[in-house]
Each structure stands twice: as C-alpha cells, then as structure tokens.
PDB file of N, CA and C in Angstrom:
ATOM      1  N   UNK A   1       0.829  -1.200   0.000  1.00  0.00           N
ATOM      2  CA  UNK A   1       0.000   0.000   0.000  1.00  0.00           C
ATOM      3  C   UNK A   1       0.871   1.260   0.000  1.00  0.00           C
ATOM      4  N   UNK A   2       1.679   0.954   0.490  1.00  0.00           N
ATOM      5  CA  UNK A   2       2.912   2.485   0.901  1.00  0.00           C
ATOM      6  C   UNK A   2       3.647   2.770  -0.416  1.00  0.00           C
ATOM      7  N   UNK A   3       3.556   1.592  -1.351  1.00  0.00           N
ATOM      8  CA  UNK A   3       4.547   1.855  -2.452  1.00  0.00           C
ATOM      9  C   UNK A   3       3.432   2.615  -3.821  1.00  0.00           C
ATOM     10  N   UNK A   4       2.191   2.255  -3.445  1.00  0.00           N
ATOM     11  CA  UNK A   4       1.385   2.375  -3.968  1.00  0.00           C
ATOM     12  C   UNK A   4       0.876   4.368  -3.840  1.00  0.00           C
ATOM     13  N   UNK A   5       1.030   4.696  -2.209  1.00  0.00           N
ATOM     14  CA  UNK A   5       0.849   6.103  -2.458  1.00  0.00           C
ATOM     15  C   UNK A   5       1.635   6.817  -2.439  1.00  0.00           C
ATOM     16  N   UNK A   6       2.980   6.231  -2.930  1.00  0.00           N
ATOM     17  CA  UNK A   6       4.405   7.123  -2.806  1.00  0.00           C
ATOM     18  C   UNK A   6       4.839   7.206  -4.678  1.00  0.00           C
ATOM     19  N   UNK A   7       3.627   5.889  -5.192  1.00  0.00           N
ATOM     20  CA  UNK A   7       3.912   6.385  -6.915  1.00  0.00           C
ATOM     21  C   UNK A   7       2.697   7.266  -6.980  1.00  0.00           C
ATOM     22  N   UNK A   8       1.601   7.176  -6.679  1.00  0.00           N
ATOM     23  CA  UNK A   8       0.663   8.313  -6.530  1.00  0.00           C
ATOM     24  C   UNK A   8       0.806   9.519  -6.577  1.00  0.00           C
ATOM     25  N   UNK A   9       1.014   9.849  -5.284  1.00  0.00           N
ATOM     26  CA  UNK A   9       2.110  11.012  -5.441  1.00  0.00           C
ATOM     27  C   UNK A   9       2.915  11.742  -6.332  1.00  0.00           C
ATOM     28  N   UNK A  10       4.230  10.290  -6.733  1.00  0.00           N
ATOM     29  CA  UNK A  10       4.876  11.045  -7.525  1.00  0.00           C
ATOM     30  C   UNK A  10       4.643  11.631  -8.720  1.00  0.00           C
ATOM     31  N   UNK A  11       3.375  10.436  -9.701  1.00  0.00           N
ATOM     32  CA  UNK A  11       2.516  10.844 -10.616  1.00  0.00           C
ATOM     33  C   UNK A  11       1.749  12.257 -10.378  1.00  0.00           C
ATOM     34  N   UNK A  12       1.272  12.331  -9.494  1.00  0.00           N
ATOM     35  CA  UNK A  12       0.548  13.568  -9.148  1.00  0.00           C
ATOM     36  C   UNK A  12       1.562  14.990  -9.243  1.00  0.00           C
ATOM     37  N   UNK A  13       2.513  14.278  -8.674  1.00  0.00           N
ATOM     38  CA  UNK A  13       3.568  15.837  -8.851  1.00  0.00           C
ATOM     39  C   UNK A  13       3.941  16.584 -10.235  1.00  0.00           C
ATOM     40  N   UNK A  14       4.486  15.190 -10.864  1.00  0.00           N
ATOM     41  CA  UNK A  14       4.644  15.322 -12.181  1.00  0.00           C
ATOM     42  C   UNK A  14       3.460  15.759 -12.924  1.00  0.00           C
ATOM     43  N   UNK A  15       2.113  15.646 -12.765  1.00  0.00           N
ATOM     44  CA  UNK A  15       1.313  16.160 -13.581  1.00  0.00           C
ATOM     45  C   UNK A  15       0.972  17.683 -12.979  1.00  0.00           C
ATOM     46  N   UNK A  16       1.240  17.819 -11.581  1.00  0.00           N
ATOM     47  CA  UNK A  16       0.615  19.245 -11.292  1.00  0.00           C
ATOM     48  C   UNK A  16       1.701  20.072 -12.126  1.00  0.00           C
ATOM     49  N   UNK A  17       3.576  19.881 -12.344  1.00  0.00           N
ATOM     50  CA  UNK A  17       4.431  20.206 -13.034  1.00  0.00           C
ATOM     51  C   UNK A  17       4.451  20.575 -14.314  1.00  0.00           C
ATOM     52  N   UNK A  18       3.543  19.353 -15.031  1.00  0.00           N
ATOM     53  CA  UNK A  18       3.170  19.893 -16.060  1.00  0.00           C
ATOM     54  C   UNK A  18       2.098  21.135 -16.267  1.00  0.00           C
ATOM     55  N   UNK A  19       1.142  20.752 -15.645  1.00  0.00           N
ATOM     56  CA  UNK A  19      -0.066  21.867 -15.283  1.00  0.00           C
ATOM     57  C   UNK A  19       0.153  23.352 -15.378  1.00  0.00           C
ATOM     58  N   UNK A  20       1.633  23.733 -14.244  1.00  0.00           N
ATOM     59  CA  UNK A  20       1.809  24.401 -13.977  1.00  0.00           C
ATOM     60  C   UNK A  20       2.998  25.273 -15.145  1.00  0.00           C
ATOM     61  N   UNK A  21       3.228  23.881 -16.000  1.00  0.00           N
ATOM     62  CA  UNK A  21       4.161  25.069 -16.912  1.00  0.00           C
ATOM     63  C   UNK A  21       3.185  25.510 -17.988  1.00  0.00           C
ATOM     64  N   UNK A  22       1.905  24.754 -18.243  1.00  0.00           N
ATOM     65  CA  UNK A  22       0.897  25.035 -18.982  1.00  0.00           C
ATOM     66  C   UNK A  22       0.654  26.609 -19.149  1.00  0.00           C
ATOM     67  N   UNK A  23       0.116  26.448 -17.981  1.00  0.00           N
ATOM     68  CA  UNK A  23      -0.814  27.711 -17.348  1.00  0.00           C
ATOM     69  C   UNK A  23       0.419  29.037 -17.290  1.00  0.00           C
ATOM     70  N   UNK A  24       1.509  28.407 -17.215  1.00  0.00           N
ATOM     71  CA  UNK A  24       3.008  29.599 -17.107  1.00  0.00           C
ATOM     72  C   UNK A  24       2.808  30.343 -18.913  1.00  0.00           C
ATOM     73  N   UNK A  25       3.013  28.946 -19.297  1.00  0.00           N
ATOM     74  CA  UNK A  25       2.857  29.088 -21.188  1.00  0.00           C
ATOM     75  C   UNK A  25       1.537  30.256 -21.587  1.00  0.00           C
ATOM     76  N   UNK A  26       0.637  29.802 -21.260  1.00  0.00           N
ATOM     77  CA  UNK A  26      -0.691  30.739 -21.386  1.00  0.00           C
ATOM     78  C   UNK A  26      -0.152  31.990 -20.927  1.00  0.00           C
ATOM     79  N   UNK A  27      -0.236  32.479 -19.457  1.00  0.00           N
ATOM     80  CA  UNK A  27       0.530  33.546 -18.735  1.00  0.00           C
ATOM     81  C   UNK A  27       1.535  34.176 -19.847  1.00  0.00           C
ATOM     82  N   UNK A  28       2.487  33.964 -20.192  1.00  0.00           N
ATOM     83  CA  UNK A  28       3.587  34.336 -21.397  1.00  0.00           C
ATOM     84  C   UNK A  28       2.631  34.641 -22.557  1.00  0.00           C
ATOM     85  N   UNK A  29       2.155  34.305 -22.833  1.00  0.00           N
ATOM     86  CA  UNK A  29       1.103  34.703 -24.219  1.00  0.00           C
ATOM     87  C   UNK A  29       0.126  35.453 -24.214  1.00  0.00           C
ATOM     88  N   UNK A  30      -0.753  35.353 -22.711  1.00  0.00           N
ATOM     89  CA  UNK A  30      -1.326  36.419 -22.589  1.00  0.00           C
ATOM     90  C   UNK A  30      -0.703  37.847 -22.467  1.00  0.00           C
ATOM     91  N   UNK A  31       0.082  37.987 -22.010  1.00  0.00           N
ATOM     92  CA  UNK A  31       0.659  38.751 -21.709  1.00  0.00           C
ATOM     93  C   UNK A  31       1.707  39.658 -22.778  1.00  0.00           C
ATOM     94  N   UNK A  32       1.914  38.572 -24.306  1.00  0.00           N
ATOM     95  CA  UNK A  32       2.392  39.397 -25.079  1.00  0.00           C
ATOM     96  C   UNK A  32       0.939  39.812 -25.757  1.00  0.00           C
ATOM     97  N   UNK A  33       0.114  39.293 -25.642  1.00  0.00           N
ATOM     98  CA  UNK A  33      -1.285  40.253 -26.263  1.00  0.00           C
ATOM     99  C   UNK A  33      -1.755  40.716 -25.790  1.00  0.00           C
ATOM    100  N   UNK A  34      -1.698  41.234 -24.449  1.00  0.00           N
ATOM    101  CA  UNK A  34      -1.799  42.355 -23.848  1.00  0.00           C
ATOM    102  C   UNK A  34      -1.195  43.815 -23.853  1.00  0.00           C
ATOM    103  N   UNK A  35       0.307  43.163 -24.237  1.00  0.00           N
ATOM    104  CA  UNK A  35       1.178  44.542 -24.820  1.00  0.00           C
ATOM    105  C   UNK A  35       0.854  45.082 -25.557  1.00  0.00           C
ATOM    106  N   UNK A  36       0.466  44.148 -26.573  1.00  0.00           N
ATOM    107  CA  UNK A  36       0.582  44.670 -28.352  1.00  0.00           C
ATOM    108  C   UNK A  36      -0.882  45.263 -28.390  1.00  0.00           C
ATOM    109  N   UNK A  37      -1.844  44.969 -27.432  1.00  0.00           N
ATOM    110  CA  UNK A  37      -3.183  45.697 -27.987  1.00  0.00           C
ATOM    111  C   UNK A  37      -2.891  46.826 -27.288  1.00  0.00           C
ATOM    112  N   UNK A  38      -2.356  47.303 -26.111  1.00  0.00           N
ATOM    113  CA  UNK A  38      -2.008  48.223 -25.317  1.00  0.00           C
ATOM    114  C   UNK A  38      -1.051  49.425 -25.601  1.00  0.00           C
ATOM    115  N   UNK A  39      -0.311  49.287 -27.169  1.00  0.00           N
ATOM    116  CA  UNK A  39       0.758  49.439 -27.732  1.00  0.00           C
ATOM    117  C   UNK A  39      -0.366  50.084 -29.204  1.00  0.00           C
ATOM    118  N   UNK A  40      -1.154  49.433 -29.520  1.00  0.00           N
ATOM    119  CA  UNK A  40      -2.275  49.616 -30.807  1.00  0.00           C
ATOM    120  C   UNK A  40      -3.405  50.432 -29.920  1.00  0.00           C
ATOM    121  N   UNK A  41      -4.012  50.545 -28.979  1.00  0.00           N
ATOM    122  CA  UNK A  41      -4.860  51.274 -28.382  1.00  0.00           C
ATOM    123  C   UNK A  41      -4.294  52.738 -27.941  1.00  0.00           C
ATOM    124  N   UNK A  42      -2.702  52.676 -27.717  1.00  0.00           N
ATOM    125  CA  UNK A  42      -1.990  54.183 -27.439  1.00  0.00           C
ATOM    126  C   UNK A  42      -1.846  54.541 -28.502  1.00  0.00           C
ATOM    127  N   UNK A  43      -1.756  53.920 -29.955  1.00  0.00           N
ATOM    128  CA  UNK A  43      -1.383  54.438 -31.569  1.00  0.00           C
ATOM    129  C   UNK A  43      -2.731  55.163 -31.735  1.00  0.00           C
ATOM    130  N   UNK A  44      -3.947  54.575 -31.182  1.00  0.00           N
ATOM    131  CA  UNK A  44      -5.423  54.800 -31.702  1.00  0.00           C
ATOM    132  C   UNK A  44      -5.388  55.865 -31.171  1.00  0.00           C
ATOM    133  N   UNK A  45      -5.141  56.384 -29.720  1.00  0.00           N
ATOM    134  CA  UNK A  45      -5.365  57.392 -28.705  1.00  0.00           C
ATOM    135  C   UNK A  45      -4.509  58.567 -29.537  1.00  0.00           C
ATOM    136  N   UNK A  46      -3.825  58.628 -29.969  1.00  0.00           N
ATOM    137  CA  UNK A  46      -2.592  59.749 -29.901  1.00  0.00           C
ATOM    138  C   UNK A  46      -3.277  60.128 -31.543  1.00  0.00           C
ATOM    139  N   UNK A  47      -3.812  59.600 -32.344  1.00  0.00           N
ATOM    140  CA  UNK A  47      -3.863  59.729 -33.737  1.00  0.00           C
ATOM    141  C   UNK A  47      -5.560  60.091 -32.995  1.00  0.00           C
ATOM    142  N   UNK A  48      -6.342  60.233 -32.239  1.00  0.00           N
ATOM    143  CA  UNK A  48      -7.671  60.793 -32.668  1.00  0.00           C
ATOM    144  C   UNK A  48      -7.840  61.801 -31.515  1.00  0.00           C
ATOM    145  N   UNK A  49      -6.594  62.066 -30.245  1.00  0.00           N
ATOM    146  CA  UNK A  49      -6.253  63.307 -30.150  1.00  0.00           C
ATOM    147  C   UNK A  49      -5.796  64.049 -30.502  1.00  0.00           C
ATOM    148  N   UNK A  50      -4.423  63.854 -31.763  1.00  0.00           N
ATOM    149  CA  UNK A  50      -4.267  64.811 -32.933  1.00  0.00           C
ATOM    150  C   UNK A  50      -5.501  65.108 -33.495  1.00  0.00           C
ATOM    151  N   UNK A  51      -6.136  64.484 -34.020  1.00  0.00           N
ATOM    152  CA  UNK A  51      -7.965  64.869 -34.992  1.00  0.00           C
ATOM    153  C   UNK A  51      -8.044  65.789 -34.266  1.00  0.00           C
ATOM    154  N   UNK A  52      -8.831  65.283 -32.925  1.00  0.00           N
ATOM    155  CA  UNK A  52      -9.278  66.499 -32.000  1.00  0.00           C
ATOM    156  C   UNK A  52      -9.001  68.012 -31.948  1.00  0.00           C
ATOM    157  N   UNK A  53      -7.602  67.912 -31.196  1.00  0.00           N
ATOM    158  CA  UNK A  53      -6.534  69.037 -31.389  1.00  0.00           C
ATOM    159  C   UNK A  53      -7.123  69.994 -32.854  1.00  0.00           C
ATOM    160  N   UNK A  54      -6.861  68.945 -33.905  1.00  0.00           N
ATOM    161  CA  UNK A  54      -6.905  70.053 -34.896  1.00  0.00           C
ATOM    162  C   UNK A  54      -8.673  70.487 -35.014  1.00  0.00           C
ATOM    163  N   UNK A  55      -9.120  69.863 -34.816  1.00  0.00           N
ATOM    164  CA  UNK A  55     -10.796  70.427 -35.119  1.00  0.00           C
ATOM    165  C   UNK A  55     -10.908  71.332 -33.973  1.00  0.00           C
ATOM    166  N   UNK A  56     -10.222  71.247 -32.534  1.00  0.00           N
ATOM    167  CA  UNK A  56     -10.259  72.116 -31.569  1.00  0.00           C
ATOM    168  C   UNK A  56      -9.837  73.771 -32.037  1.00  0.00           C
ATOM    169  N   UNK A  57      -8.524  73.476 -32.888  1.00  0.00           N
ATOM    170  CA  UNK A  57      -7.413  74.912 -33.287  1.00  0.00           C
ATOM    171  C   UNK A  57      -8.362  75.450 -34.348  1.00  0.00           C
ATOM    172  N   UNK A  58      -9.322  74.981 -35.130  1.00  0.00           N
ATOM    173  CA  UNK A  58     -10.041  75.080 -36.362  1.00  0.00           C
ATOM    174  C   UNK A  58      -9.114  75.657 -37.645  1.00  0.00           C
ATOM    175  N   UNK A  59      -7.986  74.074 -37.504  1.00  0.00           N
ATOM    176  CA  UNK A  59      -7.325  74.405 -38.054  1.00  0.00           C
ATOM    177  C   UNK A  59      -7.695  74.121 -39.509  1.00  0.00           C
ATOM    178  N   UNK A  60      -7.441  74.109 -41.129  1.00  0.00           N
ATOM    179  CA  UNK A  60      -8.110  74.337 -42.045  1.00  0.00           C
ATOM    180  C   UNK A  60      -7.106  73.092 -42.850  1.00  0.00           C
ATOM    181  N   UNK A  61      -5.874  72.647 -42.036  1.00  0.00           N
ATOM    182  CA  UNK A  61      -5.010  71.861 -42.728  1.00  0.00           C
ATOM    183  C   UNK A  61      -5.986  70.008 -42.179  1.00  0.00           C
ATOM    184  N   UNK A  62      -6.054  69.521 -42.840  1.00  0.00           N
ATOM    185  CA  UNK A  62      -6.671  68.247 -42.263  1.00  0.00           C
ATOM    186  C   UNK A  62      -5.527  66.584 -42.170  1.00  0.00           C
ATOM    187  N   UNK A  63      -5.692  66.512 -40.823  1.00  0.00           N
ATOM    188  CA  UNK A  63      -4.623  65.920 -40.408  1.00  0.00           C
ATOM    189  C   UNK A  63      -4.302  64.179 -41.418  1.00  0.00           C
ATOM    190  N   UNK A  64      -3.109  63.911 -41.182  1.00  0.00           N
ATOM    191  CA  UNK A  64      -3.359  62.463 -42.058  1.00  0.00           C
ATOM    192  C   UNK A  64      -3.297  61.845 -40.597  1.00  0.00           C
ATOM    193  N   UNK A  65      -4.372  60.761 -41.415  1.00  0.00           N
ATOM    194  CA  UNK A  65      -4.892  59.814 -40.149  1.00  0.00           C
ATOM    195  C   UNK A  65      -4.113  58.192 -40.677  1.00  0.00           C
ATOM    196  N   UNK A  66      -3.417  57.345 -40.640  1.00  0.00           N
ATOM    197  CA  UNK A  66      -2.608  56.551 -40.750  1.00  0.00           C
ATOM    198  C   UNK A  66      -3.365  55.565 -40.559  1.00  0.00           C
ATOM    199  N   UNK A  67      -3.742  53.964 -41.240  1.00  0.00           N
ATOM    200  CA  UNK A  67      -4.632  53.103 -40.386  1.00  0.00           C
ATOM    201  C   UNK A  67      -3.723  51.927 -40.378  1.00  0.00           C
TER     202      UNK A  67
END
C-alpha cells in the first residue's frame, strides 16, 4: 500500500508540473497580447487626439490619419 501512495504522489507531482508550466505558457502569451493591444490602443489614442486638437485649433489643414 505504501509503495502504492508514494507512486501516486509522484505521478501527481509530475502532472501538477506539467499543469503548472501550462498555465506559465498561457501567462507568457497572454501577456504578449496584452502589450501589443495596449501598444495599438496608445497608436489609436494619440492619432484621434491629434484629430481632435486640430478640429479644436479650427485648423483648415486636415490631419493624415494613418490606419
């Protein structure tokens, strides 16, 4: 019985190991698509507060908007 919950165990370790580099893997990936939309949402921000800006100045030059 003892040999029995000491491979248990060790199986169990080894799979929480794997589990855990899983969920690490995900973590790493989420996290580069979190940048990059965060990185594309400050491009969006800065290009439709220029717009702004200029419709604010009433300025007559019309800005290029980049997509």
């Amino acid at each position: 019985m003892h040999k029995a919950v000491v491979k248990y165990f060790r199986q169990r370790s080894l799979y929480s190991l794997a589990e855990l580099a899983r969920f690490q893997n995900l973590s790493n990936e989420n996290n580069h698509k979190i940048k990059t939309i965060q990185e594309e949402l400050s491009e969006a921000i800065q290009r439709i507060s220029a717009f702004l800006h200029s419709m604010a100045d009433d300025s007559t030059t019309v800005p290029v908007i980049m997509l």
